[in-house]
C-alpha atoms as a PDB file:
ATOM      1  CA  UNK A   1     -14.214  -3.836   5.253  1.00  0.00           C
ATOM      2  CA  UNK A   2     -10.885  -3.795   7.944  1.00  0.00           C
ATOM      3  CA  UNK A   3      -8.590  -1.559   8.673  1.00  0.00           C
ATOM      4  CA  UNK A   4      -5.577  -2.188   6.465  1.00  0.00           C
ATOM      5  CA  UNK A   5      -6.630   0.777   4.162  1.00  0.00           C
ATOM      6  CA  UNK A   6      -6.958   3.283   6.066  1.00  0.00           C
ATOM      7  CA  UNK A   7      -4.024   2.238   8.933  1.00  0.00           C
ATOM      8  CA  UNK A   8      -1.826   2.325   5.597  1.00  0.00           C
ATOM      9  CA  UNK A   9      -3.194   5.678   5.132  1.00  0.00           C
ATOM     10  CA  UNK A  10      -2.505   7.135   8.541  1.00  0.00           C
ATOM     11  CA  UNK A  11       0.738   5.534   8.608  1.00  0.00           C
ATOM     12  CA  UNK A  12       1.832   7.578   5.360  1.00  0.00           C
ATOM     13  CA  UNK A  13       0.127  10.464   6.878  1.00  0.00           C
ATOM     14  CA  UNK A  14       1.730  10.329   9.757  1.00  0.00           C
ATOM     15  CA  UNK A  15       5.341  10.434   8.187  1.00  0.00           C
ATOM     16  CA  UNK A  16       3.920  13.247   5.715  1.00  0.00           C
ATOM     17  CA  UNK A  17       4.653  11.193   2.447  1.00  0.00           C
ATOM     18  CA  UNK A  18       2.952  12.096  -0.593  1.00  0.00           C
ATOM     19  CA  UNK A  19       1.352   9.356  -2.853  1.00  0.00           C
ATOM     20  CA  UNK A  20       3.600  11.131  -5.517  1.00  0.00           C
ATOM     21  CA  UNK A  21       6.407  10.766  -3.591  1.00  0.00           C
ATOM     22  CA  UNK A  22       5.740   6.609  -3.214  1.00  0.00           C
ATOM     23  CA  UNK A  23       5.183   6.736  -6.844  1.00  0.00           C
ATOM     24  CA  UNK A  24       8.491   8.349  -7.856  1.00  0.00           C
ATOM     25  CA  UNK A  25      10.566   6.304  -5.659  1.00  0.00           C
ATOM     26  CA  UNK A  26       8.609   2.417  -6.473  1.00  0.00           C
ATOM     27  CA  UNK A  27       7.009   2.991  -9.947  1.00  0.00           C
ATOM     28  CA  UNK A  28       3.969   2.045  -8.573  1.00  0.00           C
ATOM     29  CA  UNK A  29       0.871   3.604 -10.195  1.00  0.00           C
ATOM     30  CA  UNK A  30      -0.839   6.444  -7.739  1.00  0.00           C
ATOM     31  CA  UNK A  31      -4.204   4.785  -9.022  1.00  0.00           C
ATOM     32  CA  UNK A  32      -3.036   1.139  -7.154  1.00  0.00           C
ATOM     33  CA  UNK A  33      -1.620   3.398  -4.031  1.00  0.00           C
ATOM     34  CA  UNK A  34      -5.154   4.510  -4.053  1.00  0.00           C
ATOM     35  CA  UNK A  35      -7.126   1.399  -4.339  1.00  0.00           C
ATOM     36  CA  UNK A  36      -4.669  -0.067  -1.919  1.00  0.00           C
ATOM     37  CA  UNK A  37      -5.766   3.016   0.922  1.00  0.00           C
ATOM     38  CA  UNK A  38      -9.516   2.505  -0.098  1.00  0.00           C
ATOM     39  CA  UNK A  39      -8.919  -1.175   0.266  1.00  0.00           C
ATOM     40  CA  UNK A  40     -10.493  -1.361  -3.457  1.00  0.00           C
ATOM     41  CA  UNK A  41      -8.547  -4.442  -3.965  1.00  0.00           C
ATOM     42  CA  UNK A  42     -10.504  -5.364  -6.882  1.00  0.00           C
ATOM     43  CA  UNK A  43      -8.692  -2.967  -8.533  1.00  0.00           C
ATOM     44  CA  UNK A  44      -5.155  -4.059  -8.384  1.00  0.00           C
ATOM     45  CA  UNK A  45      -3.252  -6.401 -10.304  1.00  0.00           C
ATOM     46  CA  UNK A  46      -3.801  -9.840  -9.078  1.00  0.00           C
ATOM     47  CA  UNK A  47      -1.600 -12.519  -7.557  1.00  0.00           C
ATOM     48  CA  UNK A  48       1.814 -11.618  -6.854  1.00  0.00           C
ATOM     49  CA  UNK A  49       2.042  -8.204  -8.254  1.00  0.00           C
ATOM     50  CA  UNK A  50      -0.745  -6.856  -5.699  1.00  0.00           C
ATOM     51  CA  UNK A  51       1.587  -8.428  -2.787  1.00  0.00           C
ATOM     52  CA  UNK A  52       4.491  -6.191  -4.275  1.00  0.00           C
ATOM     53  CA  UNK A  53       2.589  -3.141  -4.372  1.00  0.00           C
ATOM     54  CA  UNK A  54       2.408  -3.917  -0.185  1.00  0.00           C
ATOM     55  CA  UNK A  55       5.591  -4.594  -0.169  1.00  0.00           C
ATOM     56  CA  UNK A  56       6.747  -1.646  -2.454  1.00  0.00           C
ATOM     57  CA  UNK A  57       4.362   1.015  -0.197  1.00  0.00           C
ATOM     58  CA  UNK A  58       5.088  -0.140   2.779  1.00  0.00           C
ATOM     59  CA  UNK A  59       8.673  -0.147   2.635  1.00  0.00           C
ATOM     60  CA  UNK A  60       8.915   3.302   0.970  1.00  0.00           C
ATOM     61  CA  UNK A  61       7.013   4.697   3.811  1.00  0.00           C
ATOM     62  CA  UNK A  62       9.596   2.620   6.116  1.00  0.00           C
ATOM     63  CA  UNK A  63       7.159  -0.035   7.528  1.00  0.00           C
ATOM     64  CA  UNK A  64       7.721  -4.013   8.122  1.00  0.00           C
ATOM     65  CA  UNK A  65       7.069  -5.263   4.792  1.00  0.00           C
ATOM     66  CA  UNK A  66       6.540  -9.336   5.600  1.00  0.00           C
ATOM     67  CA  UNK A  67       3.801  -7.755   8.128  1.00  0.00           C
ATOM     68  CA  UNK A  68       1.986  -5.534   6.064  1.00  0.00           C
ATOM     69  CA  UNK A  69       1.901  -7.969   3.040  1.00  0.00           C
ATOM     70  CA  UNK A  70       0.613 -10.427   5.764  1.00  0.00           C
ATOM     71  CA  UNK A  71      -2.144  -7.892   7.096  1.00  0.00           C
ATOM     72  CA  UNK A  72      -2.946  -7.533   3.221  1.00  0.00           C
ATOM     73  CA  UNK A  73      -3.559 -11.322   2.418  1.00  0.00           C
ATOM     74  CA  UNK A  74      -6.298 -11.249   5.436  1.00  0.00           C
ATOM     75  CA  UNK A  75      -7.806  -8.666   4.651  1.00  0.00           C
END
């Protein structure tokens, strides 16, 4: 397992944002903001849904979204 999980994590942290907060403002499920932090990926929606939960989280928490998508496809 990487890093991208938990570096998402301590990003969010770090900005105190609230998975309910990400979830209110992107739609996204709190169960996929999860599995994306625990880097359960097997639990997301495949293909290009999974790459706009990345880019949906990490732009709602104000990060680079074309670098955190990339960090998501290798990992």
């Amino acid at each position: 397992m990487g890093h991208f999980g938990e570096d998402l994590r301590k990003e969010r942290m770090s900005r105190g944002i609230a998975l309910e907060q990400i979830t209110a403002e992107t739609k996204i499920s709190q169960r996929h903001l999860m599995a994306l932090e625990q880097e359960k990926f097997r639990l997301l929606p495949g293909g290009i849904l999974s790459k706009g939960i990345v880019r949906g989280y990490a732009g709602a928490i104000g990060l680079d979204q074309q670098d955190w998508t990339k960090r998501f496809l290798e990992a």
